[in-house]
C-alpha atoms as a PDB file:
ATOM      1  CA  UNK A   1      90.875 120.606  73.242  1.00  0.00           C
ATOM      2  CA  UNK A   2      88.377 120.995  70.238  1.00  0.00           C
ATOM      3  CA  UNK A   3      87.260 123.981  71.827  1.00  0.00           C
ATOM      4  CA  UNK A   4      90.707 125.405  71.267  1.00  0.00           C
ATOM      5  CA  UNK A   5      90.639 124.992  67.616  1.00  0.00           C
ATOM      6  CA  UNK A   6      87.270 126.465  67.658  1.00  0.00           C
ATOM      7  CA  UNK A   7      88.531 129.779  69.176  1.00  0.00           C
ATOM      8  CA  UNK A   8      91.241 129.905  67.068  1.00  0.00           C
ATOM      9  CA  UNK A   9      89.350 129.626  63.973  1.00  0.00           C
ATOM     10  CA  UNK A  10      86.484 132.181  65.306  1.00  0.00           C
ATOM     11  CA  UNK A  11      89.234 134.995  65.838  1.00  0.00           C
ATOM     12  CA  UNK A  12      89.721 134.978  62.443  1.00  0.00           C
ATOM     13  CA  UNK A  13      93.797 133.712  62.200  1.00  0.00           C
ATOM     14  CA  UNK A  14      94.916 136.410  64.275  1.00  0.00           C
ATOM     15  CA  UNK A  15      97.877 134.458  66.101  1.00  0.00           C
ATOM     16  CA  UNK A  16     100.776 135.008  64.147  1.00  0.00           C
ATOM     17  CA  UNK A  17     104.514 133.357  65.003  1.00  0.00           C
ATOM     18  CA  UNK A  18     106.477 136.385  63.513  1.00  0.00           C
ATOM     19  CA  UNK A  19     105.152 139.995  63.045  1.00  0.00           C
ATOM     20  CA  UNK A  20     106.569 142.447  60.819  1.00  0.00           C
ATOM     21  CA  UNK A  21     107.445 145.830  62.951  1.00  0.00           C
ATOM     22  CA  UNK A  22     107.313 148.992  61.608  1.00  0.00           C
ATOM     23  CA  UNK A  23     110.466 150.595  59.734  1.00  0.00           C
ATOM     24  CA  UNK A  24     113.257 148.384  58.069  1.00  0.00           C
ATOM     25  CA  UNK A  25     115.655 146.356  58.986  1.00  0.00           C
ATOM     26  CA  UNK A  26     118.369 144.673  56.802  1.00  0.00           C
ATOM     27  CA  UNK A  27     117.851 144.323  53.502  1.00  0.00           C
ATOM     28  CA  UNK A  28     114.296 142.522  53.636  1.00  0.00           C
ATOM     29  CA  UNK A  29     112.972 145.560  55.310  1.00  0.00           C
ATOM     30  CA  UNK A  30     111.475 143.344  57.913  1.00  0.00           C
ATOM     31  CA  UNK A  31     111.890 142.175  60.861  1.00  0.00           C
ATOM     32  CA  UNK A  32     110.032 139.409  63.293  1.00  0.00           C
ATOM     33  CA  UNK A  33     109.282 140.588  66.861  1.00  0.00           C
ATOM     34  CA  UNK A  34     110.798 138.854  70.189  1.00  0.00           C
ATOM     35  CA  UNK A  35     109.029 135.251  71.125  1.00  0.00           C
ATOM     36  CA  UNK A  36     109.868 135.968  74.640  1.00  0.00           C
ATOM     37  CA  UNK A  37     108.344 139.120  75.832  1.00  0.00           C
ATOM     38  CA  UNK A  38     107.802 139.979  79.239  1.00  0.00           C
ATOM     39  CA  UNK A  39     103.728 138.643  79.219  1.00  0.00           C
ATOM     40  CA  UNK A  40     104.952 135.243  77.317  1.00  0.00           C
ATOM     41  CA  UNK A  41     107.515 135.238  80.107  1.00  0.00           C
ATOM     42  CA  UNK A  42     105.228 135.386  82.903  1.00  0.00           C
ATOM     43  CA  UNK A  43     102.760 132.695  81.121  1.00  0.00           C
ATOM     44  CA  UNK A  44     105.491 130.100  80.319  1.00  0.00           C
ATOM     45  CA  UNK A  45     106.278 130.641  84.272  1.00  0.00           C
ATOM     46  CA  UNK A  46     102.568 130.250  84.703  1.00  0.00           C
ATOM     47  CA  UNK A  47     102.152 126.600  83.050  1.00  0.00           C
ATOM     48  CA  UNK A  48     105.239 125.898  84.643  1.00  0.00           C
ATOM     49  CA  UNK A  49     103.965 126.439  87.955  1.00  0.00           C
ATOM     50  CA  UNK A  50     101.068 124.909  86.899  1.00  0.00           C
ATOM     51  CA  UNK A  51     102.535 121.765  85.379  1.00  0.00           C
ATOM     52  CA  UNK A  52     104.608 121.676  88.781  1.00  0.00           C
ATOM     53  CA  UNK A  53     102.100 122.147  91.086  1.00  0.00           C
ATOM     54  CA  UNK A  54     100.070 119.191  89.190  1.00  0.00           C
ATOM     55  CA  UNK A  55     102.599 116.631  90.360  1.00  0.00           C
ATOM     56  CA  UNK A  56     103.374 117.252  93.558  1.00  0.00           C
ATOM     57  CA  UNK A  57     100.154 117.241  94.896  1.00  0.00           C
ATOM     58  CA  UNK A  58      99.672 113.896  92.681  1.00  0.00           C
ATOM     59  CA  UNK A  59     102.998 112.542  94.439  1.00  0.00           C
ATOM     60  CA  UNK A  60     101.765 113.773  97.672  1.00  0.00           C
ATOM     61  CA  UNK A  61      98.347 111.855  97.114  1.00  0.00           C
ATOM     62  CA  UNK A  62     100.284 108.293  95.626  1.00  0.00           C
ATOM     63  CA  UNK A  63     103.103 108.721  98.070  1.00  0.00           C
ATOM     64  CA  UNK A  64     102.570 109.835 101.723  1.00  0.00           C
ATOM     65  CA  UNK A  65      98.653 109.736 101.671  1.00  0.00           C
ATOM     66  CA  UNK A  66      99.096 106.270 100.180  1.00  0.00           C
ATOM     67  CA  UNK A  67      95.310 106.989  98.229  1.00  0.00           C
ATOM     68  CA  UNK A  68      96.175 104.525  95.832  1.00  0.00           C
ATOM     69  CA  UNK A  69      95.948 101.951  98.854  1.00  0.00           C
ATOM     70  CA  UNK A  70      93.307 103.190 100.554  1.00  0.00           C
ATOM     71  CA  UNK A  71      91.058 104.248  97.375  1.00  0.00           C
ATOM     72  CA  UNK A  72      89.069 107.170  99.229  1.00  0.00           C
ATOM     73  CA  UNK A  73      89.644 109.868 102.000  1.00  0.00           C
ATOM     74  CA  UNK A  74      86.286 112.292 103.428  1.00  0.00           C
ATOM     75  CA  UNK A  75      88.054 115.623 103.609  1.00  0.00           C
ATOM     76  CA  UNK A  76      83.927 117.523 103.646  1.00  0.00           C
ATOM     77  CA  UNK A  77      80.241 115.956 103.386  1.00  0.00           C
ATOM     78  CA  UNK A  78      80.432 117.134  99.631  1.00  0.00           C
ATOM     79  CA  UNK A  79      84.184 116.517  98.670  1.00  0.00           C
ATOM     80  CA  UNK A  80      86.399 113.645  98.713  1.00  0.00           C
ATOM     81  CA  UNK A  81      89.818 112.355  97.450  1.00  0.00           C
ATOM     82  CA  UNK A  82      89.168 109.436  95.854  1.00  0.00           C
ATOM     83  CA  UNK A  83      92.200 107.993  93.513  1.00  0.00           C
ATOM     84  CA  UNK A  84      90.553 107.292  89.600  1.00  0.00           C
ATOM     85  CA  UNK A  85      92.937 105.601  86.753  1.00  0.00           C
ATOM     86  CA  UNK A  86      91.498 107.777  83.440  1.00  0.00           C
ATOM     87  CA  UNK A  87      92.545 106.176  80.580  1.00  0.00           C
ATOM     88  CA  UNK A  88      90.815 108.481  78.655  1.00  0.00           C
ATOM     89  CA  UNK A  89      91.039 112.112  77.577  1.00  0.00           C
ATOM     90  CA  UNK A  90      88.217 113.786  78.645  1.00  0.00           C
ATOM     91  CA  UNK A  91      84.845 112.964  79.843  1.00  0.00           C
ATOM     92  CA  UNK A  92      85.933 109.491  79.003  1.00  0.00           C
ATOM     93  CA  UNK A  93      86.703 109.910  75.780  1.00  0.00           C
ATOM     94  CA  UNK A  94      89.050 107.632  73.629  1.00  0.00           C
ATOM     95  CA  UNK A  95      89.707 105.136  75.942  1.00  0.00           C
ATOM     96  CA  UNK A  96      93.274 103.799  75.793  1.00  0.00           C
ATOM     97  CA  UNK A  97      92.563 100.310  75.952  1.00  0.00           C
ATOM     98  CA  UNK A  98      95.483  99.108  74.835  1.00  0.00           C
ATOM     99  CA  UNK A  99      99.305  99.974  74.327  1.00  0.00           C
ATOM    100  CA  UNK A 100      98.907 101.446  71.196  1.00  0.00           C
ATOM    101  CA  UNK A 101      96.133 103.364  71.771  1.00  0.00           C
ATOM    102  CA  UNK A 102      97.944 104.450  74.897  1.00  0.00           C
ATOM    103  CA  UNK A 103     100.999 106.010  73.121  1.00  0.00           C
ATOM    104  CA  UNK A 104      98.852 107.124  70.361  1.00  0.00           C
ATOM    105  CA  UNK A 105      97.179 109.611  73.173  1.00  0.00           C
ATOM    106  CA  UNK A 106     100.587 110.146  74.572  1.00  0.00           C
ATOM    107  CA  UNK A 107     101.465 111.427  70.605  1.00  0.00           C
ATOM    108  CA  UNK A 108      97.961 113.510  70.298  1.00  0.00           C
ATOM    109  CA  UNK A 109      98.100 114.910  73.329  1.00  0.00           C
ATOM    110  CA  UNK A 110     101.731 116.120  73.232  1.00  0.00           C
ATOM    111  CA  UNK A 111     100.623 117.595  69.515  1.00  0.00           C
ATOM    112  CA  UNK A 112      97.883 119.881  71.618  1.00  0.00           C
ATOM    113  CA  UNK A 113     100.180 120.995  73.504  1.00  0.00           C
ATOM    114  CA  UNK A 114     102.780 122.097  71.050  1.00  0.00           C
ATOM    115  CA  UNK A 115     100.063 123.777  69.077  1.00  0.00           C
ATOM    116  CA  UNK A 116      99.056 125.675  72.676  1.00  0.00           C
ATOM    117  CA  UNK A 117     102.482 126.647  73.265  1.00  0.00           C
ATOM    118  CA  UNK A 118     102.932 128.127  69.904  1.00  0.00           C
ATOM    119  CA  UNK A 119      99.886 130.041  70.058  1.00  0.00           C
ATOM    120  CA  UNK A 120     100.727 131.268  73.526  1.00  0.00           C
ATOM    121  CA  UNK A 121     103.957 132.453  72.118  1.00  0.00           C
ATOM    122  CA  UNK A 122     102.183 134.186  69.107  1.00  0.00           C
ATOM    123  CA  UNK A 123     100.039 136.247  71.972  1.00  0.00           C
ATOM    124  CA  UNK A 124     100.280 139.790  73.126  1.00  0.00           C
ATOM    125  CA  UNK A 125      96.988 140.306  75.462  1.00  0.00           C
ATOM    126  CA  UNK A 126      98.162 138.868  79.241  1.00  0.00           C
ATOM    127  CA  UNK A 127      94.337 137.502  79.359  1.00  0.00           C
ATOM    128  CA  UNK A 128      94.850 135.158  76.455  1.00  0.00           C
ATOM    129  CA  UNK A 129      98.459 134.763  77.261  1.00  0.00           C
ATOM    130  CA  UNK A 130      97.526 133.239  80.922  1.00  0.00           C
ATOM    131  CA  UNK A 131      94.293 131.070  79.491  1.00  0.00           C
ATOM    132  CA  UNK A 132      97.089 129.334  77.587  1.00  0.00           C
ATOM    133  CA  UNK A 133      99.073 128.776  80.016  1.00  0.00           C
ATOM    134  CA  UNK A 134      96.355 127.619  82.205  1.00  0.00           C
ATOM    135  CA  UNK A 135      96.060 124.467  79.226  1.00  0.00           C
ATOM    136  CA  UNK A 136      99.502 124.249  78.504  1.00  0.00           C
ATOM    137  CA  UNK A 137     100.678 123.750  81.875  1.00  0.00           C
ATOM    138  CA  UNK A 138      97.381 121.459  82.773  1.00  0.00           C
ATOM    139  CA  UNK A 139      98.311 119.296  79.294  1.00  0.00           C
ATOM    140  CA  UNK A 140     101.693 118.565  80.244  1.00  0.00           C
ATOM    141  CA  UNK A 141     100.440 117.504  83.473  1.00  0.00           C
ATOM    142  CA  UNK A 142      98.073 114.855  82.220  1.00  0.00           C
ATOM    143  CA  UNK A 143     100.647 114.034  79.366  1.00  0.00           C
ATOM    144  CA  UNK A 144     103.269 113.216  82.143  1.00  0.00           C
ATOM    145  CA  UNK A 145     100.794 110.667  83.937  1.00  0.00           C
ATOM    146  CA  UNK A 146      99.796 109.019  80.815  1.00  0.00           C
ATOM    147  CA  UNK A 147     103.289 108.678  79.763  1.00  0.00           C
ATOM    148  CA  UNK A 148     104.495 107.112  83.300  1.00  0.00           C
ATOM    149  CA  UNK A 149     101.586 104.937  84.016  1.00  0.00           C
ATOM    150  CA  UNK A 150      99.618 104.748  81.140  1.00  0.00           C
ATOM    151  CA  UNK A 151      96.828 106.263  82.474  1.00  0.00           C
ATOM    152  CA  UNK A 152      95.604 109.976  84.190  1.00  0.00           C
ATOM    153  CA  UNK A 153      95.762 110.039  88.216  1.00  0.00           C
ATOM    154  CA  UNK A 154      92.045 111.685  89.051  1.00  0.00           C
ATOM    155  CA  UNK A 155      91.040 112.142  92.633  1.00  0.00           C
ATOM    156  CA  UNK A 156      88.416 115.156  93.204  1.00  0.00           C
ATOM    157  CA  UNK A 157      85.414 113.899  94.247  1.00  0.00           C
ATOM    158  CA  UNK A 158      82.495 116.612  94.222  1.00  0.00           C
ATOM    159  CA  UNK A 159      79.325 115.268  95.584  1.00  0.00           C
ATOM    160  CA  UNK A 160      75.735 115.897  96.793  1.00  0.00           C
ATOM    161  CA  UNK A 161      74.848 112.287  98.445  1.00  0.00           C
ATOM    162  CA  UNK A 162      75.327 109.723  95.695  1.00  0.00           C
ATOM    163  CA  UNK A 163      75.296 112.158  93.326  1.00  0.00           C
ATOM    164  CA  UNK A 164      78.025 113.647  91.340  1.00  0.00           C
ATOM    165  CA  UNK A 165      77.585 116.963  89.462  1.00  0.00           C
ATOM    166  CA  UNK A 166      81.376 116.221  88.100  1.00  0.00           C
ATOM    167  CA  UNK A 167      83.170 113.894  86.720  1.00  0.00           C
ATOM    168  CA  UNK A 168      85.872 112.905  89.401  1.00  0.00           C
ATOM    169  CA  UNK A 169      88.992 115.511  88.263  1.00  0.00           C
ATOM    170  CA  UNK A 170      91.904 116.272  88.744  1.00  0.00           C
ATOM    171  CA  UNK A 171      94.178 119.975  89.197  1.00  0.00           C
ATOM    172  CA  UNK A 172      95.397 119.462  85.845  1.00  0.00           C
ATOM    173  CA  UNK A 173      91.643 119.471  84.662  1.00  0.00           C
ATOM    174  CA  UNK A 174      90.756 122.217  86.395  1.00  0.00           C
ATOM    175  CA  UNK A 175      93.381 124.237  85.039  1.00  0.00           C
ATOM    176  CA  UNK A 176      92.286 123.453  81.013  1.00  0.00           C
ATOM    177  CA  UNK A 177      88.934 124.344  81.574  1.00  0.00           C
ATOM    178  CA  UNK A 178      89.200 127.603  83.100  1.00  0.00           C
ATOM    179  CA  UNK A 179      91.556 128.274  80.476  1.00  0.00           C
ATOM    180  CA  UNK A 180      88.994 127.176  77.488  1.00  0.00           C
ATOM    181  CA  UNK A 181      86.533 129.304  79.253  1.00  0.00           C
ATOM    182  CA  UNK A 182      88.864 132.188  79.019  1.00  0.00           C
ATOM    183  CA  UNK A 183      89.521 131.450  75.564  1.00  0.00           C
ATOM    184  CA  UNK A 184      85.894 131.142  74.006  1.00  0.00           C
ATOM    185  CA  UNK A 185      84.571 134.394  76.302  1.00  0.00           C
ATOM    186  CA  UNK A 186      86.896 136.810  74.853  1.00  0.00           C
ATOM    187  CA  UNK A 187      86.800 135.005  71.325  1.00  0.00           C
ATOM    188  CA  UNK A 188      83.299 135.823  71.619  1.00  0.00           C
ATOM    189  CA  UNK A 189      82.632 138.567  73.735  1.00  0.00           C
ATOM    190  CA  UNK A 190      85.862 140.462  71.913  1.00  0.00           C
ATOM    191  CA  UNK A 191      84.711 139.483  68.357  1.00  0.00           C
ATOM    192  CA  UNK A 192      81.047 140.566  69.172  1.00  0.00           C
ATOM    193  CA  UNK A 193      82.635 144.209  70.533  1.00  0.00           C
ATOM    194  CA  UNK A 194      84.171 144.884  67.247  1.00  0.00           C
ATOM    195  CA  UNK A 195      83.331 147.836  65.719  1.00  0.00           C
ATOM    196  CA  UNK A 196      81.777 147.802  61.802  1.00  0.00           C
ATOM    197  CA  UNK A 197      84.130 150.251  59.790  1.00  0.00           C
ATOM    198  CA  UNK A 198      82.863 153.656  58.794  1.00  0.00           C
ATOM    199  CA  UNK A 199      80.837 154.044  55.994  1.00  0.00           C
ATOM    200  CA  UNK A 200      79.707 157.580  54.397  1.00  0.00           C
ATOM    201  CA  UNK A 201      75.787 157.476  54.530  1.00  0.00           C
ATOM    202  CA  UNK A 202      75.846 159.889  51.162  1.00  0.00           C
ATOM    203  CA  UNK A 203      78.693 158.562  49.108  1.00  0.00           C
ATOM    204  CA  UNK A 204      77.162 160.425  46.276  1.00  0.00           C
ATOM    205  CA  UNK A 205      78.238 163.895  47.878  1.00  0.00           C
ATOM    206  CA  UNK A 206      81.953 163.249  48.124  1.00  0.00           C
ATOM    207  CA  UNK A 207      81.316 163.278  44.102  1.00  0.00           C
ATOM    208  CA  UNK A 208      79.614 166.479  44.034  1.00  0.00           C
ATOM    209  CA  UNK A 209      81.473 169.725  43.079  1.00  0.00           C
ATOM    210  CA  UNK A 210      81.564 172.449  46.188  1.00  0.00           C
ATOM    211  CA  UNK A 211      78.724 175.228  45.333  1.00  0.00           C
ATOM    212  CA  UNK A 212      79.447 178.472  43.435  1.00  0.00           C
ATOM    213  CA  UNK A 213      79.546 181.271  46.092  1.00  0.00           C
END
């Protein structure tokens, strides 16, 4: 989620809430644009269908496929589903280990994900628009778990042997790191593409008097 902040900061405070539009309106002269435009639309319906999608394959995995019970299912050689309790955030980081600490991720967490939905509705380019949703809808995901059990349901097991290339993970995951990727490539890529404003090689002449004919 620090990555998100990063991004933010490197596009130089471009997000706005409320944009003035050209022309007046009212007495101020000004006027904000819509919140909900048709690309906010379809990324709100994005995490949605993220956020949905999440946890119903978790309740399939708890609830019919009983993984909890059984701890580990071989679906290929190099993937399993194998049910995790992640107390943490990510990559193990602060560890709820107690019921404090617990609804104090539940708090930070939900804070993220305000702060992603407010960007997402400050967005006009699709690309960015769906990254965010890709977190946003992964966030509430993980929020929901941590809020009902106190911890994150993981369960996807890449392997090679004994070794794991991953951390075990989870859809929800998934879905927040392609968005971050999204988000830091154009931040960079799109910042780097930015063209330097014009500058007269010979400011001196625009000084000069046009010749005598």
């Amino acid at each position: 989620m620090r990555s998100l902040l990063a991004a933010s900061a490197r596009s130089g405070g471009r997000w706005r809430l409320v944009r003035p539009l050209r022309g007046s309106a009212g007495a101020s002269g000004e006027r904000g644009v819509k919140l909900i435009t048709p690309n906010r639309l379809i990324g709100l319906l994005l995490a949605a269908t993220i956020f949905l999608a999440d946890q119903l394959l978790k309740a399939f995995l708890l609830g019919p496929l009983r993984l909890r019970e059984v701890e580990a299912i071989e679906l290929l050689p190099f993937f399993d589903l194998r049910f995790t309790q992640n107390f943490g955030v990510s990559l193990g980081m602060l560890t709820a280990t107690s019921m404090e600490m617990r609804w104090l991720l539940v708090a930070f967490t939900a804070l993220i994900a305000l702060v992603v939905l407010v960007w997402l509705l400050r967005e006009r380019a699709m690309a960015d628009i769906a990254a965010l949703a890709l977190v946003l809808g992964g966030a509430l995901g993980n929020i929901r778990d941590r809020y009902l059990y106190g911890f994150v349901v993981d369960y996807a097991d890449f392997h090679i042997g004994s070794f794991r290339p991953f951390l075990i993970f989870n859809l929800a995951d998934a879905a927040i790191t392609i968005g971050v990727v999204i988000i830091l490539a154009r931040s960079f890529f799109l910042r780097e593409k930015q063209p330097e404003p014009d500058r007269d090689p010979n400011p001196d002449d625009a000084e000069q008097s046009p010749a005598e004919t």
